[in-house]
N, C-alpha and C. Protein backbone atom coordinates (compact mmCIF):
# COMPACT_ATOMS: atom_id res chain seq x y z
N UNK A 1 -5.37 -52.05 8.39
CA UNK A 1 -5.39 -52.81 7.15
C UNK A 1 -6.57 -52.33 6.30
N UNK A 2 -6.54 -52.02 4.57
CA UNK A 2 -7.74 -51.93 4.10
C UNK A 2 -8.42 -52.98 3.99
N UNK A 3 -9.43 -52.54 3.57
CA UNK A 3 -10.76 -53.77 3.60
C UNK A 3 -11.54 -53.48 1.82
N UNK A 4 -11.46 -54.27 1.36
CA UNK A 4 -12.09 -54.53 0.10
C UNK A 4 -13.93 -54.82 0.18
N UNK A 5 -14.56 -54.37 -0.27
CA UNK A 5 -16.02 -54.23 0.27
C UNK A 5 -16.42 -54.78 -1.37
N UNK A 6 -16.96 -55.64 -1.61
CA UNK A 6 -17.78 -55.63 -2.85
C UNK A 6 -19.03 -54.88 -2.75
N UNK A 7 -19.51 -54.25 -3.91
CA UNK A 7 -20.66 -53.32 -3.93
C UNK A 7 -21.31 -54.00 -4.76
N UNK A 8 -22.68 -53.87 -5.26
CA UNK A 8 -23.71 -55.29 -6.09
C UNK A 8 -23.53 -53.97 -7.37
N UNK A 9 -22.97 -54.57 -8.21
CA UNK A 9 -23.48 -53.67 -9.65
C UNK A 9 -24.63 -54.65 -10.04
N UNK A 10 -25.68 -53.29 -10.76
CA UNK A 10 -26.43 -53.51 -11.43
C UNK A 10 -26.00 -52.94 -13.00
N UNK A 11 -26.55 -53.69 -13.56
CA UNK A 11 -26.01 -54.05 -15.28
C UNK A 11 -27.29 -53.57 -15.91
N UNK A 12 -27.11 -52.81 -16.61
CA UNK A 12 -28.84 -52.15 -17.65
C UNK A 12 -29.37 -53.15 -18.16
N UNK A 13 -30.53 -52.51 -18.62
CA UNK A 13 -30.89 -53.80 -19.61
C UNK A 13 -30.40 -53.19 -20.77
N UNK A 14 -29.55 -54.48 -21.83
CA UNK A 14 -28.99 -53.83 -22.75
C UNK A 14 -30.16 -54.41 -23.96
N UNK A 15 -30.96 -55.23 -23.38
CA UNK A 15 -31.95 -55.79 -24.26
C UNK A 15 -32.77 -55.02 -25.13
N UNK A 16 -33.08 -53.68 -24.07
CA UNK A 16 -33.75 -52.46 -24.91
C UNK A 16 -32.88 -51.47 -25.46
N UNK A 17 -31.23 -51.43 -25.68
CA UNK A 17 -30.73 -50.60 -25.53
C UNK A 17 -31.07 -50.32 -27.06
N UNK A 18 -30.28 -48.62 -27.35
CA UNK A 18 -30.64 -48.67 -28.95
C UNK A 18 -29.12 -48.40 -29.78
N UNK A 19 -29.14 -49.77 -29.94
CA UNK A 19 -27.18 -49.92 -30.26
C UNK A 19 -27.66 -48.88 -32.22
N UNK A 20 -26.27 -48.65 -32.31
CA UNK A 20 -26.27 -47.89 -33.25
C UNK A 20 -24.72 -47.94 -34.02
N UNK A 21 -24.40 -47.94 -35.04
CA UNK A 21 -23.09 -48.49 -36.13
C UNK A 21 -23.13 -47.07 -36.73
N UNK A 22 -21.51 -46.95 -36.94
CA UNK A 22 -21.28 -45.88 -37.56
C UNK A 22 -21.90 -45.37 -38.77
N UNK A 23 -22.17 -44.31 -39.76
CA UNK A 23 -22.95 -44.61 -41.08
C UNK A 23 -21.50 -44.34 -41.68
N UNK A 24 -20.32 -44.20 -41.75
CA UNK A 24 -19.39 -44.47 -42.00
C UNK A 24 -18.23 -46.22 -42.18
N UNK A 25 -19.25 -47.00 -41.25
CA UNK A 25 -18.60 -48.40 -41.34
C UNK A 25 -18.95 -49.08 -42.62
N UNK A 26 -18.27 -49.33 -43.47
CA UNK A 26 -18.53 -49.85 -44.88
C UNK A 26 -18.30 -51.43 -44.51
N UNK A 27 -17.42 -52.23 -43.55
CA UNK A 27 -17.13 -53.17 -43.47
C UNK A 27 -17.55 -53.69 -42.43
N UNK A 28 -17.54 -55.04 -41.83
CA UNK A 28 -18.20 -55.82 -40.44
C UNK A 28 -16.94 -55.79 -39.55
N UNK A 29 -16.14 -55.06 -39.71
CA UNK A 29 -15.16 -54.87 -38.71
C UNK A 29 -15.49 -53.42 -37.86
N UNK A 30 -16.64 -53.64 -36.96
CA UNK A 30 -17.17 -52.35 -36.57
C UNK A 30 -17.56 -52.77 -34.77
N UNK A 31 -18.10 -51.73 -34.40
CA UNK A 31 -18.77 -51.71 -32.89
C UNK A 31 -19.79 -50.77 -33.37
N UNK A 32 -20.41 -51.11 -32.09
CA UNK A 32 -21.71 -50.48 -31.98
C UNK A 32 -22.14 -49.71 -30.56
N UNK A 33 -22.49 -48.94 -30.47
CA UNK A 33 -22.85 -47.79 -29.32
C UNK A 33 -23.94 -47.74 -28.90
N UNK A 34 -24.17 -48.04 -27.53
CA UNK A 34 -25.68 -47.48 -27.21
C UNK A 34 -25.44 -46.45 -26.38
N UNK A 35 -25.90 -45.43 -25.98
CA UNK A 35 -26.05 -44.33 -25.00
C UNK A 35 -27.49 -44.79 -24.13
N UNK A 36 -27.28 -45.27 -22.89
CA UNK A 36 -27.71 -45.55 -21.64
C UNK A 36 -28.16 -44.10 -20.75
N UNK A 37 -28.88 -44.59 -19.92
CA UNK A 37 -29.22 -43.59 -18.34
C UNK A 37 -27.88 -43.26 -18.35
N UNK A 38 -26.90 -44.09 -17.50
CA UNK A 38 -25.89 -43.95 -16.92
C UNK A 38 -24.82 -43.63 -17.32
N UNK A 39 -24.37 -45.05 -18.28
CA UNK A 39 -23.31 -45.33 -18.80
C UNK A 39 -23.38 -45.11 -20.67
N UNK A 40 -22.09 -45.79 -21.26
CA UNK A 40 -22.43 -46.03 -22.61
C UNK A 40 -21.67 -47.15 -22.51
N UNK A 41 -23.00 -48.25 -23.53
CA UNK A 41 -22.31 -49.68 -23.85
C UNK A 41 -21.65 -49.80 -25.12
N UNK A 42 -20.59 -50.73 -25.61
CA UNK A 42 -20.01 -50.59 -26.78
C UNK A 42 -19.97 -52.28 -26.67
N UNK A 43 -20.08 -53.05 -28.35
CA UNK A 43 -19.79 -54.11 -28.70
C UNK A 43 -19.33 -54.21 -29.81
N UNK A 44 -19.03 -55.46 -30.29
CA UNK A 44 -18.97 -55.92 -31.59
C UNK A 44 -19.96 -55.97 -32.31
N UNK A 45 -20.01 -55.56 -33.38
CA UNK A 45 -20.98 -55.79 -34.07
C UNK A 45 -21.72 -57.07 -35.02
N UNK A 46 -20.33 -57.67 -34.78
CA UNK A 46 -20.31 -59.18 -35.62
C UNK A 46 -20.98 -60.64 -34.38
N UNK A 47 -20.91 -59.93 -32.94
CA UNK A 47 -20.96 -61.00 -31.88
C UNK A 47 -21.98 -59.82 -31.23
N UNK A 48 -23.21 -59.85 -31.95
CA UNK A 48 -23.93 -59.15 -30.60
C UNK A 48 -24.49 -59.61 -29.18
N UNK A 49 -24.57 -61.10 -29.33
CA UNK A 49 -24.58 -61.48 -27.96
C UNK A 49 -23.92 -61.65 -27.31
N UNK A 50 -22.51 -61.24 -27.63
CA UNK A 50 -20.93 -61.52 -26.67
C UNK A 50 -21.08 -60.45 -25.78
N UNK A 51 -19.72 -59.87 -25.17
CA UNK A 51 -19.39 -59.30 -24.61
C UNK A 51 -19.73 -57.89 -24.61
N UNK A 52 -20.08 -56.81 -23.57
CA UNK A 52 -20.12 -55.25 -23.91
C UNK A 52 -19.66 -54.83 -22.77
N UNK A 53 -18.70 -53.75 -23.34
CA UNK A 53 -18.05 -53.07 -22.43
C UNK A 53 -18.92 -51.41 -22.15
N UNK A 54 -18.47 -51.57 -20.83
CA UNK A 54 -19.51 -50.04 -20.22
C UNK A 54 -18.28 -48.67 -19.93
N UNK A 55 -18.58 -47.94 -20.02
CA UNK A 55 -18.10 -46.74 -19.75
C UNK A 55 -18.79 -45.74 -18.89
N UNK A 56 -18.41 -45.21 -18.44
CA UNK A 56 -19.24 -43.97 -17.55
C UNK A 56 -19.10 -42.69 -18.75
N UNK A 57 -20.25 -41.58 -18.67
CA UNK A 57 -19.97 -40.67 -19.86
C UNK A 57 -18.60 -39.58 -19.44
N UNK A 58 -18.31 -39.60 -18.25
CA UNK A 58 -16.86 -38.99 -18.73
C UNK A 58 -16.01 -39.86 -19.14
N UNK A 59 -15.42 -40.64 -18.88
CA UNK A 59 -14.58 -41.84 -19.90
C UNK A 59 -15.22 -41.77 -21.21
N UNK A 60 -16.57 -41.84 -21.64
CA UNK A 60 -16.52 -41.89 -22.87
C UNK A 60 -16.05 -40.66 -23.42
N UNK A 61 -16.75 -39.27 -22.95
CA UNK A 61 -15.86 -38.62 -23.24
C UNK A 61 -13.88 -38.03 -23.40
N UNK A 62 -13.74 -38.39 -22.64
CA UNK A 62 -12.16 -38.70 -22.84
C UNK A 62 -11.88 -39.74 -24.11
N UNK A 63 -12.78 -40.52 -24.24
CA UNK A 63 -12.03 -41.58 -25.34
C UNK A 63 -12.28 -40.73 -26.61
N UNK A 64 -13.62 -39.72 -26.98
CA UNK A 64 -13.76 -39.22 -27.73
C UNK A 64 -12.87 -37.89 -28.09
N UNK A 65 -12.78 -37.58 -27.09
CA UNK A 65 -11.65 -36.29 -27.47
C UNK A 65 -10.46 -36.74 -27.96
N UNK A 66 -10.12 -38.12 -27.03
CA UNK A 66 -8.59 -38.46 -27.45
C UNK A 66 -8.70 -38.87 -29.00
N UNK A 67 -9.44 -39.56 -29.62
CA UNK A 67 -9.94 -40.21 -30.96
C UNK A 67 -9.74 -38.91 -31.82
N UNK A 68 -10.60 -37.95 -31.22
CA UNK A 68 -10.64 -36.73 -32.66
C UNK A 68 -9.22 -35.94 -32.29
N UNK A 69 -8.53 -35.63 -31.63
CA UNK A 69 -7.77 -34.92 -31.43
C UNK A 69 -6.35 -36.16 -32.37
N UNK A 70 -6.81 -37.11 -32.53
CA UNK A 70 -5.77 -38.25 -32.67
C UNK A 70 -4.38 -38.79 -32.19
N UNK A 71 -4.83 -38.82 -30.72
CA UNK A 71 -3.93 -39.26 -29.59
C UNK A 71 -3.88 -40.69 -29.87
N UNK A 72 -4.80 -41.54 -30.89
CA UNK A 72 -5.03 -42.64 -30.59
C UNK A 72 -4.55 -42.85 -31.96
N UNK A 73 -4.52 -42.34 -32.83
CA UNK A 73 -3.62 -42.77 -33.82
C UNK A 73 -2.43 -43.79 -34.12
N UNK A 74 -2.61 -45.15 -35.09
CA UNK A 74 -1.39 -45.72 -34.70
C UNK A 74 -0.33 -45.07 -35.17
N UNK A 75 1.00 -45.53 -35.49
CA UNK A 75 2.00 -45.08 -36.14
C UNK A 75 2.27 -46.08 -37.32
């Protein structure tokens, strides 16, 4: 049978992080980026004390290639 093991994540401090907004966002419908040791955090920019999602830098990379290449394009 497998066995599920929890591992302790540790979470950065995002307190020092140095979030950063597109110089392209003209409107408050934006996120914001920090580049971490590890990871990269992304939020809202309108709720900075809400929620942030982490990425590892190959995922971020993949999201970035897919973005410019415009895989992510709606229809």
């Amino acid at each position: 049978m497998n066995e599920i093991h929890d591992t302790p994540t540790v979470l950065p401090d995002l307190a020092r992080a140095a979030w950063r907004k597109s110089t392209r966002s003209q409107t408050s419908n934006c996120v914001e980026v920090a580049p971490l040791p590890a990871t990269v955090a992304l939020r809202d920019s309108k709720d900075r004390g809400g929620p942030v999602l982490l990425f590892d830098r190959g995922e971020w990379r993949n999201f970035l290639a897919a973005a410019k290449e415009g895989r992510l394009d709606r229809i």
